[in-house]
Protein backbone atom coordinates (compact mmCIF):
# COMPACT_ATOMS: atom_id res chain seq x y z
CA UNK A 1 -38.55 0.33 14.30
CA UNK A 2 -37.41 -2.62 16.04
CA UNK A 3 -34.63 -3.36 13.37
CA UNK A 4 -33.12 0.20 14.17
CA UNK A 5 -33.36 -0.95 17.75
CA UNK A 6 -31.18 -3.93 18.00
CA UNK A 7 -29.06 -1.78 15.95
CA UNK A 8 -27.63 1.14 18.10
CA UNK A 9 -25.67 -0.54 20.66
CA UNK A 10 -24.36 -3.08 18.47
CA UNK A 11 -20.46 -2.54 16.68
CA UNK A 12 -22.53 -2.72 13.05
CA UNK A 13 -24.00 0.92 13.90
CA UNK A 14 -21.23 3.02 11.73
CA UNK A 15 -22.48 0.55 8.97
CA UNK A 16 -25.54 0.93 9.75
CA UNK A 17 -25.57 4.91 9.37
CA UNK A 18 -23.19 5.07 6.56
CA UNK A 19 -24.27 2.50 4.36
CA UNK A 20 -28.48 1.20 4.84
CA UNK A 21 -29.33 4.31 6.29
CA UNK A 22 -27.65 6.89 4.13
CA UNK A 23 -29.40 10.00 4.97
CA UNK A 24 -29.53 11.65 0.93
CA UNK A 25 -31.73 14.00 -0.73
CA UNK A 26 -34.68 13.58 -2.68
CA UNK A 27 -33.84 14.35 -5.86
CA UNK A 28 -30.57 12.05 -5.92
CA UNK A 29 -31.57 9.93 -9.09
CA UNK A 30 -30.01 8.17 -11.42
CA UNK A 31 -27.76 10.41 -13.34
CA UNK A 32 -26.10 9.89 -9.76
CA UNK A 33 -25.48 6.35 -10.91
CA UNK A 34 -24.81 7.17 -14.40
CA UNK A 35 -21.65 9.98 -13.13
CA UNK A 36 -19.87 7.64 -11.35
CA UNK A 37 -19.77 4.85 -13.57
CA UNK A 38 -19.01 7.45 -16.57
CA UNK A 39 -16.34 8.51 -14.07
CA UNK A 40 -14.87 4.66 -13.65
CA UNK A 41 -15.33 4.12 -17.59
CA UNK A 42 -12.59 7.17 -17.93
CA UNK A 43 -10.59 5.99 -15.03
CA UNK A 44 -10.37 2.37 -16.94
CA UNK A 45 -9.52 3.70 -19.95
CA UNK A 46 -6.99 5.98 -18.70
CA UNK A 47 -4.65 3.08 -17.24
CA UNK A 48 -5.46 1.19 -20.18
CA UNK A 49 -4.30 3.94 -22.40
CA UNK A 50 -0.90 4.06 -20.34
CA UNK A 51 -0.55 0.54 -20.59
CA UNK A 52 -0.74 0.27 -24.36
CA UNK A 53 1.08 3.34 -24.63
CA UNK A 54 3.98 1.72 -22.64
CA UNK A 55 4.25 -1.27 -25.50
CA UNK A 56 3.77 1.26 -28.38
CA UNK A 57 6.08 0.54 -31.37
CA UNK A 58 6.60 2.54 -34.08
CA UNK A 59 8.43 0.11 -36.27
CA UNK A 60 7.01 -2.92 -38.22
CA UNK A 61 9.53 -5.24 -37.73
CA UNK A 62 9.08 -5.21 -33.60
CA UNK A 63 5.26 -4.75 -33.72
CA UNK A 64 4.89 -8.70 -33.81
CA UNK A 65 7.80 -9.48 -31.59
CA UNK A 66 5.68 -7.02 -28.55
CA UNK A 67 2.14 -8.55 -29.09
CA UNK A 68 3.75 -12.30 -29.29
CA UNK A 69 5.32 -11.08 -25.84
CA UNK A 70 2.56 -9.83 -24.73
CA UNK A 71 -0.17 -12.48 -25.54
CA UNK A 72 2.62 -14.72 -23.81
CA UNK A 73 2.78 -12.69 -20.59
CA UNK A 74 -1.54 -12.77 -20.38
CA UNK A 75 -1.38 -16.72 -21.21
CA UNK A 76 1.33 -17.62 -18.68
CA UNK A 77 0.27 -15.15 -15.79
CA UNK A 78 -3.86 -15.73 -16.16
């Protein structure tokens, strides 16, 4: 009681009510958990899926020339 006390005057009360004291349900489990990260899982593989779809080539004679510019672009900017 004494925490929530020091608590409501002070400018960490929104985080307070929003974030430690969440008011949920009961039955909020953890198939919660598992729908958002199934959720970010998609998410990641959709911009993935752009980006490899943006350096797609069809023809055999380029398909070394993009992955030698693109394991040069990861090596020089990471």
């Amino acid at each position: 009681m004494s925490l929530n006390r020091w608590n409501k005057h002070s400018l960490l009360s929104f985080i307070d009510s929003h974030i430690i004291n969440y008011p949920t349900p009961i039955n909020l489990n953890y198939m919660w958990s598992f729908g958002s990260t199934a959720g970010l899982c998609l998410g990641i593989q959709i911009l993935t899926g752009i980006f490899l779809a943006m350096h797609y080539s069809s023809h055999v004679d380029y398909l070394l020339v993009v992955l030698n510019t693109l394991c040069e672009t990861l090596i020089m900017d990471g």
